[in-house]
N, C-alpha and C. Protein backbone atom coordinates (compact mmCIF):
# COMPACT_ATOMS: atom_id res chain seq x y z
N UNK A 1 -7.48 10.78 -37.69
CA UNK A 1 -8.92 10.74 -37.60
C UNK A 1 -9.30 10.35 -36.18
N UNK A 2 -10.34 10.99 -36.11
CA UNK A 2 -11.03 10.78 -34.43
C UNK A 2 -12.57 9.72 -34.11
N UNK A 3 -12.65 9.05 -33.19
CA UNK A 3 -13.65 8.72 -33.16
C UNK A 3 -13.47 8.21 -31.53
N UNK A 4 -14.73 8.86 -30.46
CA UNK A 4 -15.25 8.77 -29.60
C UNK A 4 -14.12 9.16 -28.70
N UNK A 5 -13.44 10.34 -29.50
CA UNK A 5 -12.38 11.62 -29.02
C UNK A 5 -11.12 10.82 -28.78
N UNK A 6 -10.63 9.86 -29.48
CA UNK A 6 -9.75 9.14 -29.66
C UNK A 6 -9.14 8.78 -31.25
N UNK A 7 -7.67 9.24 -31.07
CA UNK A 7 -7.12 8.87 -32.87
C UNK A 7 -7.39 7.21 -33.30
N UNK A 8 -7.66 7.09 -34.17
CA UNK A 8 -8.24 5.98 -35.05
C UNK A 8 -6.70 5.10 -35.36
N UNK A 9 -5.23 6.04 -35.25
CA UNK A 9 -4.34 5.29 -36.12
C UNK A 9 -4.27 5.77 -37.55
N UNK A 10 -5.85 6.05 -38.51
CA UNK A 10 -6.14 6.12 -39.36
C UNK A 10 -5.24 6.97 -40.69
N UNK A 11 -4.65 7.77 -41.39
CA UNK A 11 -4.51 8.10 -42.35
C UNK A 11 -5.58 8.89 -43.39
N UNK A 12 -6.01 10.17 -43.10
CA UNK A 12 -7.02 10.39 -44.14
C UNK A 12 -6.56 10.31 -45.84
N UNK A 13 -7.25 10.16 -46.23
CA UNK A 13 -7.21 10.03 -47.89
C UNK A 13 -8.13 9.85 -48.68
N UNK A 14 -8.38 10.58 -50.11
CA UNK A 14 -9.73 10.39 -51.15
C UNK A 14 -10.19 8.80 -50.95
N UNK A 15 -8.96 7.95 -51.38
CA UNK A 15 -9.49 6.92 -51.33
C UNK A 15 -10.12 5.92 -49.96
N UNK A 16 -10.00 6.19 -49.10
CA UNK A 16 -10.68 6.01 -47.45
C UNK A 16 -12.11 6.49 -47.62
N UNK A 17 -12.04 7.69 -48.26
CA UNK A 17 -13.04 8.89 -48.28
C UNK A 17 -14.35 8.29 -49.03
N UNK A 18 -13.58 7.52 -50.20
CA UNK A 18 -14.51 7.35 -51.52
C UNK A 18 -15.38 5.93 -50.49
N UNK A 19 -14.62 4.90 -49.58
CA UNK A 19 -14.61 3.93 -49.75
C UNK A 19 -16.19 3.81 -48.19
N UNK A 20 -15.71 5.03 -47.71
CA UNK A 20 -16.75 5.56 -46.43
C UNK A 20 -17.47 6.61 -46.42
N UNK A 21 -18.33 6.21 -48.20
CA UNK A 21 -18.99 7.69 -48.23
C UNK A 21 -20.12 8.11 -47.10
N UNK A 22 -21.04 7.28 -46.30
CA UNK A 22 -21.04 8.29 -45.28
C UNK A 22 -20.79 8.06 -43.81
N UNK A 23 -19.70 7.79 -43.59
CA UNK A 23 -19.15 7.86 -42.60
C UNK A 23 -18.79 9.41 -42.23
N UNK A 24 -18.60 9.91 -40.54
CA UNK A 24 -18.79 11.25 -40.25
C UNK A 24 -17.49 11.32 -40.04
N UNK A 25 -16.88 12.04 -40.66
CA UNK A 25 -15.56 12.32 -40.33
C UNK A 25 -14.77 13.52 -39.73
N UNK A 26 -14.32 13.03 -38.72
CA UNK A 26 -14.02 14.12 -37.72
C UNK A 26 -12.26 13.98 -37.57
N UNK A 27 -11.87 15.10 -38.43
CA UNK A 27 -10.54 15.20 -38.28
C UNK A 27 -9.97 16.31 -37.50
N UNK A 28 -8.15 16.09 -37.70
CA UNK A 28 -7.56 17.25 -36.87
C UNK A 28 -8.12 17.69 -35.50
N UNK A 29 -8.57 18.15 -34.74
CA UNK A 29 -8.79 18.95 -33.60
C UNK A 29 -10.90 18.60 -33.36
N UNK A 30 -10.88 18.50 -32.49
CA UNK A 30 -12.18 18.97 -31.33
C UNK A 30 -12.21 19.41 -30.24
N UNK A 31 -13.31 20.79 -30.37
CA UNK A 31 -13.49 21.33 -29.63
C UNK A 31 -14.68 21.16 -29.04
N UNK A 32 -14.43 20.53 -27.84
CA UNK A 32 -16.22 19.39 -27.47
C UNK A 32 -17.24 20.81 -26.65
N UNK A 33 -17.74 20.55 -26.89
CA UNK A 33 -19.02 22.35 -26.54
C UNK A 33 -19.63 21.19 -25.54
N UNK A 34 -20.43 22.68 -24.27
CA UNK A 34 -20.91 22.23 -23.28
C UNK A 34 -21.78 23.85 -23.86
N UNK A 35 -23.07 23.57 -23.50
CA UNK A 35 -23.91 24.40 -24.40
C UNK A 35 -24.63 25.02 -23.12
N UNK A 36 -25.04 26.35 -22.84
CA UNK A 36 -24.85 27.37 -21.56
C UNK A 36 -26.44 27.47 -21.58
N UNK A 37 -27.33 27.54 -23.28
CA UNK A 37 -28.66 27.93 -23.04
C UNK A 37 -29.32 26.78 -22.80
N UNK A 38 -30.66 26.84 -22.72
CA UNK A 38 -31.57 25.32 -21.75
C UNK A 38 -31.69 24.66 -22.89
N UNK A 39 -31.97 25.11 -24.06
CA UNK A 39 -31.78 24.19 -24.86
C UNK A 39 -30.60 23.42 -25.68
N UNK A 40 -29.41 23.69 -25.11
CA UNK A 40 -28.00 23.44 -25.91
C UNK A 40 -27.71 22.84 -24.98
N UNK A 41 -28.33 22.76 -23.18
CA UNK A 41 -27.33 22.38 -22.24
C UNK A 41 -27.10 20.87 -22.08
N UNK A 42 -27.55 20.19 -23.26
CA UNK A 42 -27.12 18.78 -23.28
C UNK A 42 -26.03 17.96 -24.11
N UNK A 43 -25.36 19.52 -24.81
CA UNK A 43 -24.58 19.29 -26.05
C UNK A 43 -23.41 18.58 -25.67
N UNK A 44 -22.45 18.66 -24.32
CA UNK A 44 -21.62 17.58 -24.34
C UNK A 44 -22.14 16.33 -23.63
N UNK A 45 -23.03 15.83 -23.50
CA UNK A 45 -23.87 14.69 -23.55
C UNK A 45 -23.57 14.49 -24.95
N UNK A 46 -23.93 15.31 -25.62
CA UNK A 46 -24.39 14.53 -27.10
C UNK A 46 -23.17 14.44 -27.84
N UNK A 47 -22.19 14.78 -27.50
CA UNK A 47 -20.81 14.81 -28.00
C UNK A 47 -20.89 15.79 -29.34
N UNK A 48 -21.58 17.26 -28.89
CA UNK A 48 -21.39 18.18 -29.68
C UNK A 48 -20.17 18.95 -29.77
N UNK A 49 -19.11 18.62 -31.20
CA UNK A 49 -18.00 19.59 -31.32
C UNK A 49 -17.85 20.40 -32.16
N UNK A 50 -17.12 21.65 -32.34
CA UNK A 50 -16.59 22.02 -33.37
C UNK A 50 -15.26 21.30 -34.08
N UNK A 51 -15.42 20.47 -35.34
CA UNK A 51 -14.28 19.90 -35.83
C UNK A 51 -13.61 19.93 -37.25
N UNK A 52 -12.89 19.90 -37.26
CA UNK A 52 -12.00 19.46 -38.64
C UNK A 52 -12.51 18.58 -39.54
N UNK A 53 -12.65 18.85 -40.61
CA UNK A 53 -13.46 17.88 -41.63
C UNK A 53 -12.50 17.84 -43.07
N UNK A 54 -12.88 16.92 -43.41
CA UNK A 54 -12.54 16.90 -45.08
C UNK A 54 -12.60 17.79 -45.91
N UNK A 55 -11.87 18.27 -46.87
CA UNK A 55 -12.02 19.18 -48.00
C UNK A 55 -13.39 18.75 -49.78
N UNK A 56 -13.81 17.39 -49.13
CA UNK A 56 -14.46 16.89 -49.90
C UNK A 56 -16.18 17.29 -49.31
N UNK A 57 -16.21 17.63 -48.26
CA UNK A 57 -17.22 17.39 -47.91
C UNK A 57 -17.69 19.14 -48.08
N UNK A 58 -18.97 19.74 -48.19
CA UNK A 58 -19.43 20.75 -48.33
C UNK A 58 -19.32 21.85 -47.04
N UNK A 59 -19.30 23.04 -46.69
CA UNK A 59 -19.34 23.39 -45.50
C UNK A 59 -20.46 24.31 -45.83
N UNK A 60 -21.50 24.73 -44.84
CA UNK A 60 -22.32 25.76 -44.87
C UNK A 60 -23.84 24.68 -44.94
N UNK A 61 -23.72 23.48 -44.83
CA UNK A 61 -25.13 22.98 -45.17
C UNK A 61 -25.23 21.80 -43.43
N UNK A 62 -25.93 21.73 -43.45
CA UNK A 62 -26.35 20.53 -42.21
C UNK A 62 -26.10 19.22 -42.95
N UNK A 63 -24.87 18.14 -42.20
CA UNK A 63 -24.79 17.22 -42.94
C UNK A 63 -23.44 16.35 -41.54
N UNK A 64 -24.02 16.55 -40.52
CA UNK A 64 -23.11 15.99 -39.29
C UNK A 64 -23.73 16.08 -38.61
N UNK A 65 -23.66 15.07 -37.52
CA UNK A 65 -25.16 14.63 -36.19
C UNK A 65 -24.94 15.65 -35.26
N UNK A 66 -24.67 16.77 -35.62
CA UNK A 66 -24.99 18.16 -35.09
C UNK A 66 -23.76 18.72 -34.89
N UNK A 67 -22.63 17.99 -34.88
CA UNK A 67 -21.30 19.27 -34.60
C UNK A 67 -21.04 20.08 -35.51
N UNK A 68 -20.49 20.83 -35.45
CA UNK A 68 -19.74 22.30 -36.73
C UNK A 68 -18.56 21.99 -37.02
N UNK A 69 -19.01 21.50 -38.06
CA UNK A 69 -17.90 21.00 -39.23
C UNK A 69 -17.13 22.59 -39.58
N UNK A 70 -15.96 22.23 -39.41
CA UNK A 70 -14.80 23.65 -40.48
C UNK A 70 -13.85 22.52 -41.25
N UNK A 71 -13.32 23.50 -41.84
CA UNK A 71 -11.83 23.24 -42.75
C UNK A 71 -10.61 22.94 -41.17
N UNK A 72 -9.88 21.69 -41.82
CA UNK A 72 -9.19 21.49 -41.05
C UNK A 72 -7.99 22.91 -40.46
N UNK A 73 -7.32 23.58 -41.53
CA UNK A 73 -6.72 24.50 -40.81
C UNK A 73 -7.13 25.66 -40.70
N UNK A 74 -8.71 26.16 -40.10
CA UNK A 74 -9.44 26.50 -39.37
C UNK A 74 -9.56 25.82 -38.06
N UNK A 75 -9.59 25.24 -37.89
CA UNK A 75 -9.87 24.46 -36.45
C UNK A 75 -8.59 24.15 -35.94
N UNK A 76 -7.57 23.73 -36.32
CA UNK A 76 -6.46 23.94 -35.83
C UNK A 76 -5.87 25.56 -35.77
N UNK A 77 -6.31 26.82 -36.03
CA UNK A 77 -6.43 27.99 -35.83
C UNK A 77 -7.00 28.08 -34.48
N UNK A 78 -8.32 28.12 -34.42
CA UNK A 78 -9.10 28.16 -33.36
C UNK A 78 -8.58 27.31 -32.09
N UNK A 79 -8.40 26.31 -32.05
CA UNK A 79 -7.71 25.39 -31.55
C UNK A 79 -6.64 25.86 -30.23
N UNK A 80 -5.51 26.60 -31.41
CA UNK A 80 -4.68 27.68 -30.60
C UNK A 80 -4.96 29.24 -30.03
N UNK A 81 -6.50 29.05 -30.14
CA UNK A 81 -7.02 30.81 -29.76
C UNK A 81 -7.58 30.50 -28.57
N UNK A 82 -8.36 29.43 -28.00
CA UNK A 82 -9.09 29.19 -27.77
C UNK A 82 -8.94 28.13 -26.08
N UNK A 83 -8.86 28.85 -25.12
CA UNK A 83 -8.40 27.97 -23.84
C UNK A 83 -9.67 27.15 -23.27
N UNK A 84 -9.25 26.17 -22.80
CA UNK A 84 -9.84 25.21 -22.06
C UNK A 84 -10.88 25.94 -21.01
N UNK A 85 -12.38 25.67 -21.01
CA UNK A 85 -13.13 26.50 -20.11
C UNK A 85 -13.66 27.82 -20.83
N UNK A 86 -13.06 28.25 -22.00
CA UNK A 86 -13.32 29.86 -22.28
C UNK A 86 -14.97 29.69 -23.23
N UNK A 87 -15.39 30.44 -23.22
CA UNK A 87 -16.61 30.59 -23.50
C UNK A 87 -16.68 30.96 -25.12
N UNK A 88 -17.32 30.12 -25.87
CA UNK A 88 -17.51 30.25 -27.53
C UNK A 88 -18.58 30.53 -28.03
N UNK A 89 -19.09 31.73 -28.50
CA UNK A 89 -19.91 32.27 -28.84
C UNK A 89 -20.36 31.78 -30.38
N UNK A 90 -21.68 30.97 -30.94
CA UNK A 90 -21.66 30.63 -32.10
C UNK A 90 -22.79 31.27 -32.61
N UNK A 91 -22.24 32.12 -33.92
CA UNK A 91 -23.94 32.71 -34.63
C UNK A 91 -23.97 32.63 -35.89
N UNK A 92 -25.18 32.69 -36.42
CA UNK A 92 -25.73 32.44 -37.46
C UNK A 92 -24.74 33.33 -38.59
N UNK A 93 -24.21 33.02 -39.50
CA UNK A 93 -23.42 34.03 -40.56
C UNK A 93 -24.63 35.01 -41.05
């Protein structure tokens, strides 16, 4: 587990999970975004990422202080596609 782009030590698990229901949990991999249009261009200020999340938690709804939550081995996919500097295009499904 990550927090302020640093491993925690932590161990994920239901029971961690149950015990920090809302705590934001940012697992496996981040991909910290630097946002190109005038209105996004403050996103790594704001520590906007694409990250790895829990299998407990819902995907497709707004429910993280703005990063894009995926399935952890999704983001460790991307992760390995995806070079340092390269440009990430994000759109609406």
């Amino acid at each position: 587990m990550l927090v302020a782009r640093a491993s925690t030590g932590e161990i994920f698990s239901k029971t961690l999970f149950n015990q920090n229901p809302d705590r934001d949990w940012i697992l496996t991999r981040i991909l910290w975004l630097e946002g190109v249009e005038a209105h996004n261009s403050n996103t790594k200020e704001r520590y906007i990422y694409i990250h790895g999340s829990p299998d407990e938690i819902p995907m497709g709804v707004p429910g993280s202080k703005g990063c894009i939550r995926i399935r952890n081995n999704d983001v460790i996919e991307l992760f390995e596609k995806v070079q340092i500097g390269e440009d990430v295009v994000i759109m609406k499904p």
